[in-house]
PDB file of N, CA and C in Angstrom:
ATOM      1  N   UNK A   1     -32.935  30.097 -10.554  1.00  0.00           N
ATOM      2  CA  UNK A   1     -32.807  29.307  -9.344  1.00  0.00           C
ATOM      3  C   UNK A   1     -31.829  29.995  -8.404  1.00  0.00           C
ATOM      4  N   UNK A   2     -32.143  30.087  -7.199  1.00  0.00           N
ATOM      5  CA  UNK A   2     -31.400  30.699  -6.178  1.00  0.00           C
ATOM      6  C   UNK A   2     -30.613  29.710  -5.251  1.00  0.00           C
ATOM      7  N   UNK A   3     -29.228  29.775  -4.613  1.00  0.00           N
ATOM      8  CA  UNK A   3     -28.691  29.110  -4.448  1.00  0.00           C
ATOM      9  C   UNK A   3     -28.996  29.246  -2.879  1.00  0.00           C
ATOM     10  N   UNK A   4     -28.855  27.854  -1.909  1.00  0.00           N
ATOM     11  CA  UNK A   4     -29.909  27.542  -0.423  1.00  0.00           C
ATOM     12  C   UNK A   4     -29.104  28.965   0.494  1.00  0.00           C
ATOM     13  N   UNK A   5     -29.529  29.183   1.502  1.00  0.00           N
ATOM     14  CA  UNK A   5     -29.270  30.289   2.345  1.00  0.00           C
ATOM     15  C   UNK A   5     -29.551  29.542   3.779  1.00  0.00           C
ATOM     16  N   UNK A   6     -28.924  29.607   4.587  1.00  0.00           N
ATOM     17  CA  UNK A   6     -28.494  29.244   6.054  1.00  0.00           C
ATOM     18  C   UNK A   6     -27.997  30.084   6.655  1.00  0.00           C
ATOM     19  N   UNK A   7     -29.288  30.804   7.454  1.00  0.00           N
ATOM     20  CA  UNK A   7     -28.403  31.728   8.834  1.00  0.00           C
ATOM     21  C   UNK A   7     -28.761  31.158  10.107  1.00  0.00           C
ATOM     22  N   UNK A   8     -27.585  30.745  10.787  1.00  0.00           N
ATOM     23  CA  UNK A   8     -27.521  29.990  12.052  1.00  0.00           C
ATOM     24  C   UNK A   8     -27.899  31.222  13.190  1.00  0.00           C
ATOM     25  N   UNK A   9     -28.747  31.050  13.926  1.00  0.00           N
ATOM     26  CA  UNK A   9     -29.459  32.232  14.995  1.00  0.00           C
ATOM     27  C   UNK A   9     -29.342  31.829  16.793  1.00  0.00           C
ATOM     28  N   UNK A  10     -29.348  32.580  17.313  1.00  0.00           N
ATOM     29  CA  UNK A  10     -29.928  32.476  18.741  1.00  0.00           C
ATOM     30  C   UNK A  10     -31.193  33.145  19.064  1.00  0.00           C
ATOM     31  N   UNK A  11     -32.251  33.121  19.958  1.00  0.00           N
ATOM     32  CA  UNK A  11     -33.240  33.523  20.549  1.00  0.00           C
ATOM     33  C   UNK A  11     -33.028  35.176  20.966  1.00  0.00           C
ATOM     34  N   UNK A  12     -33.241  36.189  20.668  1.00  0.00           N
ATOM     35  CA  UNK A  12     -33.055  37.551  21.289  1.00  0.00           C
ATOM     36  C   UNK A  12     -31.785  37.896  20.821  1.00  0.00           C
ATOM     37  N   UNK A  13     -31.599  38.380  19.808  1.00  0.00           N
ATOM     38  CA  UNK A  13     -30.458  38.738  18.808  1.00  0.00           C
ATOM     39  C   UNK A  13     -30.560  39.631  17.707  1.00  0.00           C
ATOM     40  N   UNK A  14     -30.449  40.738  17.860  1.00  0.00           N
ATOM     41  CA  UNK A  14     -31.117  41.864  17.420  1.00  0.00           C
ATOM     42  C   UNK A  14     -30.169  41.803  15.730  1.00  0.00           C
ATOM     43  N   UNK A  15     -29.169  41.249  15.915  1.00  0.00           N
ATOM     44  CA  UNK A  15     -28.577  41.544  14.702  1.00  0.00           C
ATOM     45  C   UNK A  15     -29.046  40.139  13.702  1.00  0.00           C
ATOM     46  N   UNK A  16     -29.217  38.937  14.117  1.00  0.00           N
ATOM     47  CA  UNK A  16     -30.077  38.221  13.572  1.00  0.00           C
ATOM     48  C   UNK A  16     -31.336  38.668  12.940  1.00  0.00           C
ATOM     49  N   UNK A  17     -31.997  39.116  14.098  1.00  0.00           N
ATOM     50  CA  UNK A  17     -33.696  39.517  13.121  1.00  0.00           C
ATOM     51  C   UNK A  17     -33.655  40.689  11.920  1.00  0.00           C
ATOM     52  N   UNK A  18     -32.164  41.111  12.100  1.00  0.00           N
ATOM     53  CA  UNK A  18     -32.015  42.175  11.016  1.00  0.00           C
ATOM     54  C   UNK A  18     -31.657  41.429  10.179  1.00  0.00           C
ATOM     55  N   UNK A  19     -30.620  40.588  10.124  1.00  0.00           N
ATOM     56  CA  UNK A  19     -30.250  39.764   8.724  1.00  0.00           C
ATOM     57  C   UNK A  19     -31.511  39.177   8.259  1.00  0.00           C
ATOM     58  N   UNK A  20     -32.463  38.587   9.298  1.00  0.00           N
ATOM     59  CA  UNK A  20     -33.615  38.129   8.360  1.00  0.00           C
ATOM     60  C   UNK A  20     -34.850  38.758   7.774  1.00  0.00           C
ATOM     61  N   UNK A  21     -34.458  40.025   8.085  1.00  0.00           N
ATOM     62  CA  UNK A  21     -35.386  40.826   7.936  1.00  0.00           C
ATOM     63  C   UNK A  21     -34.762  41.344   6.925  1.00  0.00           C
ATOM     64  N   UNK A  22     -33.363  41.579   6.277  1.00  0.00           N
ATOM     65  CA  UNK A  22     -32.986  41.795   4.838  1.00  0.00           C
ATOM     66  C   UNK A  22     -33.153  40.997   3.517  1.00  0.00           C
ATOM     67  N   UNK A  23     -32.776  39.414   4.158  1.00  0.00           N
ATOM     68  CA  UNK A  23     -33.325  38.713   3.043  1.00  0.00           C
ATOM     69  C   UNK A  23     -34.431  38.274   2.728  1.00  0.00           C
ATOM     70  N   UNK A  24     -35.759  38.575   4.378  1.00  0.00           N
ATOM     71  CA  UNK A  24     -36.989  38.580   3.780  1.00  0.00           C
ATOM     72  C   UNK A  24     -37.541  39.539   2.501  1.00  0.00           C
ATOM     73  N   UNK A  25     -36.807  41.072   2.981  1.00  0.00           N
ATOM     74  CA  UNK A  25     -37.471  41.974   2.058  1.00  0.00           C
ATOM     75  C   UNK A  25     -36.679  41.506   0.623  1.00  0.00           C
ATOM     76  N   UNK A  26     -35.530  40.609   0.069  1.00  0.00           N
ATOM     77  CA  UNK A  26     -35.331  40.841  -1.190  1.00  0.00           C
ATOM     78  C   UNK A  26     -36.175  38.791  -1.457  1.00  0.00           C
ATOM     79  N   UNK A  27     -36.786  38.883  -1.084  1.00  0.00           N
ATOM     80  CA  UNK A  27     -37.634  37.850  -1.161  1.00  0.00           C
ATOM     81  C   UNK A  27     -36.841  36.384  -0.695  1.00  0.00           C
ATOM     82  N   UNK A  28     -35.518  36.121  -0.415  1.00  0.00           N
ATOM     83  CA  UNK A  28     -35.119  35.234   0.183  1.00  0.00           C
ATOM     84  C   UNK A  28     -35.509  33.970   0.854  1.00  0.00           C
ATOM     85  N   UNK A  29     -35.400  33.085   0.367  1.00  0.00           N
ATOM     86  CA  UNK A  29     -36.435  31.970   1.344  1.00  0.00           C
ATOM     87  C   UNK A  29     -34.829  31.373   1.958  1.00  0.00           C
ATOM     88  N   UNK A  30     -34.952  30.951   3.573  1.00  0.00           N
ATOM     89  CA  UNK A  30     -33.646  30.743   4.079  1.00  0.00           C
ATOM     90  C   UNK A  30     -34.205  29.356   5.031  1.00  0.00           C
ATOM     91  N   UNK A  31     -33.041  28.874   5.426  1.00  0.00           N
ATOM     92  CA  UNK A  31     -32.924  27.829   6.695  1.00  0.00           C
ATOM     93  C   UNK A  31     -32.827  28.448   7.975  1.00  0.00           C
ATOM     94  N   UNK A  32     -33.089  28.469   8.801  1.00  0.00           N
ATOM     95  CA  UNK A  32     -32.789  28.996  10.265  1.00  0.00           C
ATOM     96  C   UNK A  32     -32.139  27.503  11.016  1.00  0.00           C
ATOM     97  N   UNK A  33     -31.382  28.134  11.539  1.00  0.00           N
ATOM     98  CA  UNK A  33     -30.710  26.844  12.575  1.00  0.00           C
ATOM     99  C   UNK A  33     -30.422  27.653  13.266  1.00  0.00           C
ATOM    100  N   UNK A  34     -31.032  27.064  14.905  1.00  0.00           N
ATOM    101  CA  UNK A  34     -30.455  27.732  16.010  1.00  0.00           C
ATOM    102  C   UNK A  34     -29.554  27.501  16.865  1.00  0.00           C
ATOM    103  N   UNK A  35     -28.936  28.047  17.022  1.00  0.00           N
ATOM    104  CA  UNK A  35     -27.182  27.552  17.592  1.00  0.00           C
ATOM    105  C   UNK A  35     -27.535  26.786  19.350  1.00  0.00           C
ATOM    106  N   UNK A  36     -28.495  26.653  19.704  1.00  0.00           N
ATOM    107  CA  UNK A  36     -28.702  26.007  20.609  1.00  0.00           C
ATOM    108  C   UNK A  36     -29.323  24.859  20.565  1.00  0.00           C
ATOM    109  N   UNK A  37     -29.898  24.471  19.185  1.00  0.00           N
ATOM    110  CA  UNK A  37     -30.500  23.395  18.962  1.00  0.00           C
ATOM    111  C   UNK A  37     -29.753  22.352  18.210  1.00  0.00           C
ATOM    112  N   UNK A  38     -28.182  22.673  18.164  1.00  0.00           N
ATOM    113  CA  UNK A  38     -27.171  22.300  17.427  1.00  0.00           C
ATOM    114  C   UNK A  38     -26.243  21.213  19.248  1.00  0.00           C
ATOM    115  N   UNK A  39     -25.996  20.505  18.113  1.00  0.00           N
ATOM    116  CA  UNK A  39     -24.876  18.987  19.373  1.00  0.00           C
ATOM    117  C   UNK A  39     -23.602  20.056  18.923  1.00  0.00           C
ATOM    118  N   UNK A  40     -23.532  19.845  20.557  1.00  0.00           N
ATOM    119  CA  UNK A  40     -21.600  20.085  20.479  1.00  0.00           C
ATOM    120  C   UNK A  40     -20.851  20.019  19.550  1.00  0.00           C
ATOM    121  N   UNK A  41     -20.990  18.383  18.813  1.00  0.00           N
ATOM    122  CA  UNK A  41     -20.054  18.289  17.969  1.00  0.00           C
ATOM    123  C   UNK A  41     -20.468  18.890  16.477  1.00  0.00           C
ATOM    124  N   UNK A  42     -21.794  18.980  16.168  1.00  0.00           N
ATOM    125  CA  UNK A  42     -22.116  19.793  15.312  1.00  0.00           C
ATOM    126  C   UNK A  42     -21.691  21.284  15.127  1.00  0.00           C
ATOM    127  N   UNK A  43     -21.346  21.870  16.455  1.00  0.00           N
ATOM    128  CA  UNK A  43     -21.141  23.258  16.541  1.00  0.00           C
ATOM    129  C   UNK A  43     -19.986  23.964  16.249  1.00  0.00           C
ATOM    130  N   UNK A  44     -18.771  22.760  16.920  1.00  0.00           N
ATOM    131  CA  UNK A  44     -17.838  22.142  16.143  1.00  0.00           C
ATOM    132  C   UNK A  44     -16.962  22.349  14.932  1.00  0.00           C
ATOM    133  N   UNK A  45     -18.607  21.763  14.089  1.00  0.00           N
ATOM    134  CA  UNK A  45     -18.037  21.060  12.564  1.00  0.00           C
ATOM    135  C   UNK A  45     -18.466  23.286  12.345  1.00  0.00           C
ATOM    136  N   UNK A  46     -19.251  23.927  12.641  1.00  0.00           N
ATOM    137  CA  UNK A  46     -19.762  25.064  12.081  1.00  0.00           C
ATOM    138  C   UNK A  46     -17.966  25.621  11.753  1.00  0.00           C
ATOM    139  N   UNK A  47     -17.671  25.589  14.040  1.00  0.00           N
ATOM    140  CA  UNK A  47     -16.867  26.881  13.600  1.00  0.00           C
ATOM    141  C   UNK A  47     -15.704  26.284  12.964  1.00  0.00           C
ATOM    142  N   UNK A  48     -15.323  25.421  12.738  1.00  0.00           N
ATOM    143  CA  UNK A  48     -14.102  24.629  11.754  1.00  0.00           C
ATOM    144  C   UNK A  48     -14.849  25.564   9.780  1.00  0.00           C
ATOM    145  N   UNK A  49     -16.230  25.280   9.458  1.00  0.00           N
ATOM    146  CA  UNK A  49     -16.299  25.863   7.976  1.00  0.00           C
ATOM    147  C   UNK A  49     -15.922  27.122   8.281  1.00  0.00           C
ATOM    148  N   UNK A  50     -16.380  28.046   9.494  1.00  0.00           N
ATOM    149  CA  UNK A  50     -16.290  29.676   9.838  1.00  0.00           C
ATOM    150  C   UNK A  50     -14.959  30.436  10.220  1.00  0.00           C
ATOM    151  N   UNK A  51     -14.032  29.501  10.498  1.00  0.00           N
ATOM    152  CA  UNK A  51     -12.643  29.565  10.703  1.00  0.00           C
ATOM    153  C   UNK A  51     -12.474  30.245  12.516  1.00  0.00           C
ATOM    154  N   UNK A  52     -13.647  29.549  13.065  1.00  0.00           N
ATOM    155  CA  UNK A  52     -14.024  29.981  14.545  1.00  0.00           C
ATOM    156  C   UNK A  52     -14.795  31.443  14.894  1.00  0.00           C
ATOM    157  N   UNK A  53     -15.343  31.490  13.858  1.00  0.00           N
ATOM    158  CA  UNK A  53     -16.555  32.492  13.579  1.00  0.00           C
ATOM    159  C   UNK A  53     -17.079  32.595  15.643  1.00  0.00           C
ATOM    160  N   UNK A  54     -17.199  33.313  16.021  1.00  0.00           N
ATOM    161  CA  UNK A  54     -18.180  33.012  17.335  1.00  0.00           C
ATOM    162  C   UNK A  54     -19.375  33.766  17.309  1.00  0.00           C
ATOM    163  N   UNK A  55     -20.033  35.038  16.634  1.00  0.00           N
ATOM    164  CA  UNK A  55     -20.751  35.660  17.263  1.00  0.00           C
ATOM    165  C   UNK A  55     -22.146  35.310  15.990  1.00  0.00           C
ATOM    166  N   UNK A  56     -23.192  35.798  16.432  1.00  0.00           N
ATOM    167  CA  UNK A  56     -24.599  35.098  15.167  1.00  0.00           C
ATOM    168  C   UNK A  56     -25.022  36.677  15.073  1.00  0.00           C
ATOM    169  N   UNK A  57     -25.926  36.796  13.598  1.00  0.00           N
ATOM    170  CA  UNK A  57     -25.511  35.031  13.047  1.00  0.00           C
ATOM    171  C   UNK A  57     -24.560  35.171  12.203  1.00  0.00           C
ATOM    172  N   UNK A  58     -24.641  33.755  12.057  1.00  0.00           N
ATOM    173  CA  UNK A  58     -23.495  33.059  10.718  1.00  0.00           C
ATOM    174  C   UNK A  58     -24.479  32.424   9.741  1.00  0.00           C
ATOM    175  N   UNK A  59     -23.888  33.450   8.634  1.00  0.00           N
ATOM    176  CA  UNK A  59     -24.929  34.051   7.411  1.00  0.00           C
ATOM    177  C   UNK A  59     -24.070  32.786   6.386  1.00  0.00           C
ATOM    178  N   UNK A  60     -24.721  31.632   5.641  1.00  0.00           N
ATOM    179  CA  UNK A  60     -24.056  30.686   4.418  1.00  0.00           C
ATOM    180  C   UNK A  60     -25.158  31.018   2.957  1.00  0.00           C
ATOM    181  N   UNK A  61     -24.242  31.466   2.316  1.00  0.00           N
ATOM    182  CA  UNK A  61     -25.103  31.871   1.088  1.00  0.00           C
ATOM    183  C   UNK A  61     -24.244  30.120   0.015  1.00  0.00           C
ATOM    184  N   UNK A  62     -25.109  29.196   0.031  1.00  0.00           N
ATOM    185  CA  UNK A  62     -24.686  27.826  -0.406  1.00  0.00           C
ATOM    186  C   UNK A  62     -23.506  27.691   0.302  1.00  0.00           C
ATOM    187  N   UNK A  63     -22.089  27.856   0.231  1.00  0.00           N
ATOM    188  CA  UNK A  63     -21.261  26.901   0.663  1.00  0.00           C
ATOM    189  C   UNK A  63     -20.327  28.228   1.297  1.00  0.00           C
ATOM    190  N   UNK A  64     -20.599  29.342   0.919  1.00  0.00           N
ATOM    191  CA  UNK A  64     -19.576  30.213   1.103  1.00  0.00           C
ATOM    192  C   UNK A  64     -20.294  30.982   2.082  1.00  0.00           C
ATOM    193  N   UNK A  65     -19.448  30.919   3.360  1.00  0.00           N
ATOM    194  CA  UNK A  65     -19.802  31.948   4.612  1.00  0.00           C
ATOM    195  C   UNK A  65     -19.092  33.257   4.533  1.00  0.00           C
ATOM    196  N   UNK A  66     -20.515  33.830   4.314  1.00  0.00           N
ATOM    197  CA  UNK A  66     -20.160  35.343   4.142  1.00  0.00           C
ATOM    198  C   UNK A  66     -20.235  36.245   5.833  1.00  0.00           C
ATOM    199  N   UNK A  67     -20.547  35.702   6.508  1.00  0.00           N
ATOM    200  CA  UNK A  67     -20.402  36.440   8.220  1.00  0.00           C
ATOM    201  C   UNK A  67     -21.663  36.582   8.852  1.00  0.00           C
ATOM    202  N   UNK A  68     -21.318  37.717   9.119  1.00  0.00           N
ATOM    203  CA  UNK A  68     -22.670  38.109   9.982  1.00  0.00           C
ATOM    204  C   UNK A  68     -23.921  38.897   9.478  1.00  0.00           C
ATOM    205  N   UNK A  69     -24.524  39.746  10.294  1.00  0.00           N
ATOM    206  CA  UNK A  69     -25.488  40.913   9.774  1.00  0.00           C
ATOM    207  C   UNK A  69     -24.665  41.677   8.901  1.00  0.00           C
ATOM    208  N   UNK A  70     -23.549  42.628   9.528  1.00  0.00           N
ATOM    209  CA  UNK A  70     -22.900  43.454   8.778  1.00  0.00           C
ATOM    210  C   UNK A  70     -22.504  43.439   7.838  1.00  0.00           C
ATOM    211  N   UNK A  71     -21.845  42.184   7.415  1.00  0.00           N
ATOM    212  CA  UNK A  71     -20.860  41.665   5.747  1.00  0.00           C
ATOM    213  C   UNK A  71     -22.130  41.798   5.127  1.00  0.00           C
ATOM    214  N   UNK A  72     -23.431  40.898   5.644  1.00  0.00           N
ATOM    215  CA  UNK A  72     -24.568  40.545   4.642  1.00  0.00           C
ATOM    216  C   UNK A  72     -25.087  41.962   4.145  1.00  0.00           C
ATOM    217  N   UNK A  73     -25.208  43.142   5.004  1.00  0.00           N
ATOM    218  CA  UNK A  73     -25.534  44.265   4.768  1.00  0.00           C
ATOM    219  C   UNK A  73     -24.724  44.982   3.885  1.00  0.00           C
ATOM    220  N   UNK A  74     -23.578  44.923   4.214  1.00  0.00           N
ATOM    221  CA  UNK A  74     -22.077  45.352   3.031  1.00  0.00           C
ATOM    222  C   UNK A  74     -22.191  45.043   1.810  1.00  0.00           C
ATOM    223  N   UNK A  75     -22.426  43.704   1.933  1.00  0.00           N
ATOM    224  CA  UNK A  75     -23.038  43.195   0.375  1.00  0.00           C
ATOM    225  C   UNK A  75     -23.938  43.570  -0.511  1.00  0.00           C
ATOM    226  N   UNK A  76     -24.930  43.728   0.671  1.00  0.00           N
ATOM    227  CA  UNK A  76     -26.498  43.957  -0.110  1.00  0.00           C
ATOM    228  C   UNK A  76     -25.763  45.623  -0.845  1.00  0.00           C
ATOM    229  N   UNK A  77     -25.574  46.476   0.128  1.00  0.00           N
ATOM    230  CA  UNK A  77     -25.289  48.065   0.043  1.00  0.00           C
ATOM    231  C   UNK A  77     -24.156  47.880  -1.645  1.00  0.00           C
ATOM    232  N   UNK A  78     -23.494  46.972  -2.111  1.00  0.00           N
ATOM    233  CA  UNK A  78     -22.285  46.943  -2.509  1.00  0.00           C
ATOM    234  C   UNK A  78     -23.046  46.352  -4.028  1.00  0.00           C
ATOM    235  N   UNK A  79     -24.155  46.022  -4.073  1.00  0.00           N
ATOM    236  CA  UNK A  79     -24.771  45.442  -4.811  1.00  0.00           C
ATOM    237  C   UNK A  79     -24.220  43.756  -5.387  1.00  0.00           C
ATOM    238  N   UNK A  80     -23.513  42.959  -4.327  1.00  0.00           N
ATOM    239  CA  UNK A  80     -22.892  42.063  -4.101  1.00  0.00           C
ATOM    240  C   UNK A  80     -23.477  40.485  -3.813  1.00  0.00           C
ATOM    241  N   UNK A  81     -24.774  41.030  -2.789  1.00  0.00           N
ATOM    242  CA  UNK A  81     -25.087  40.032  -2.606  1.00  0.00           C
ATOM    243  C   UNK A  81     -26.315  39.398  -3.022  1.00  0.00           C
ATOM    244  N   UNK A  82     -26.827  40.074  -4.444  1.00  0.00           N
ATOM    245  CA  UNK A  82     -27.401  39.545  -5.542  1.00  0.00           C
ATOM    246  C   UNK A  82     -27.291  38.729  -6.510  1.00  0.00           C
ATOM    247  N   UNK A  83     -25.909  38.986  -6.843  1.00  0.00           N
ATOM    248  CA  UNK A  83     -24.689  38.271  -7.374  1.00  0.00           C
ATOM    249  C   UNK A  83     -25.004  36.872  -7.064  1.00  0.00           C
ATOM    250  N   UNK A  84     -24.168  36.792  -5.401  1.00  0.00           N
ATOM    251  CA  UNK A  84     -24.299  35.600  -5.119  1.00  0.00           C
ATOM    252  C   UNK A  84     -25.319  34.391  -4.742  1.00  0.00           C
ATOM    253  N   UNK A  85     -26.460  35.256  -4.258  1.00  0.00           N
ATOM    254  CA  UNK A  85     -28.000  34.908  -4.203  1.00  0.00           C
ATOM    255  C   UNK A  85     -28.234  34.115  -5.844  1.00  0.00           C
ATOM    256  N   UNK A  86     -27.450  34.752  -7.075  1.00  0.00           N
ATOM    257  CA  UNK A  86     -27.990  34.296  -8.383  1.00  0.00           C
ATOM    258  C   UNK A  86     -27.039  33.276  -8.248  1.00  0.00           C
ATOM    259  N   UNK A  87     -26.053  32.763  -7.954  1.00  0.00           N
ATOM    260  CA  UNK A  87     -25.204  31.601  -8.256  1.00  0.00           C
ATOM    261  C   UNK A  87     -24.084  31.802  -9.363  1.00  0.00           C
TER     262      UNK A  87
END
């Protein structure tokens, strides 16, 4: 069992379609939430878990926000974020 995956996106975001285009290829099934389809105060509650994270996406592998494209890529490269994909 794989633990849920949430990457929060915007429309035309080149580093987004790369994060999802990494965890498509390791077979990943994810949530998309788009940061514009999010209430104020929802957006809020994000950057309070992200510690004011601002830029997308904002990559949640279950509860633990690992960042953006790059960390998620660091990981993958680091053989890291298999690990956490397994729980």
């Amino acid at each position: 069992m794989s633990v849920p995956v949430t990457v929060y996106t915007t429309p035309i975001c080149p580093y987004c379609t790369n994060a999802k285009q990494l965890l498509k290829s390791k077979g990943v099934d994810y949530e998309e939430v788009g940061m514009h389809d999010m209430s104020r105060e929802d957006r809020m509650e994000l950057m309070k878990k992200t510690n004011n994270y601002r830029t997308v996406p904002q990559i949640f592998v279950g509860d633990t926000f690992v960042g953006g494209f790059d960390e998620l890529n660091q990981m993958n490269q680091q053989g890291k974020l298999d690990e956490l994909l397994a729980g």
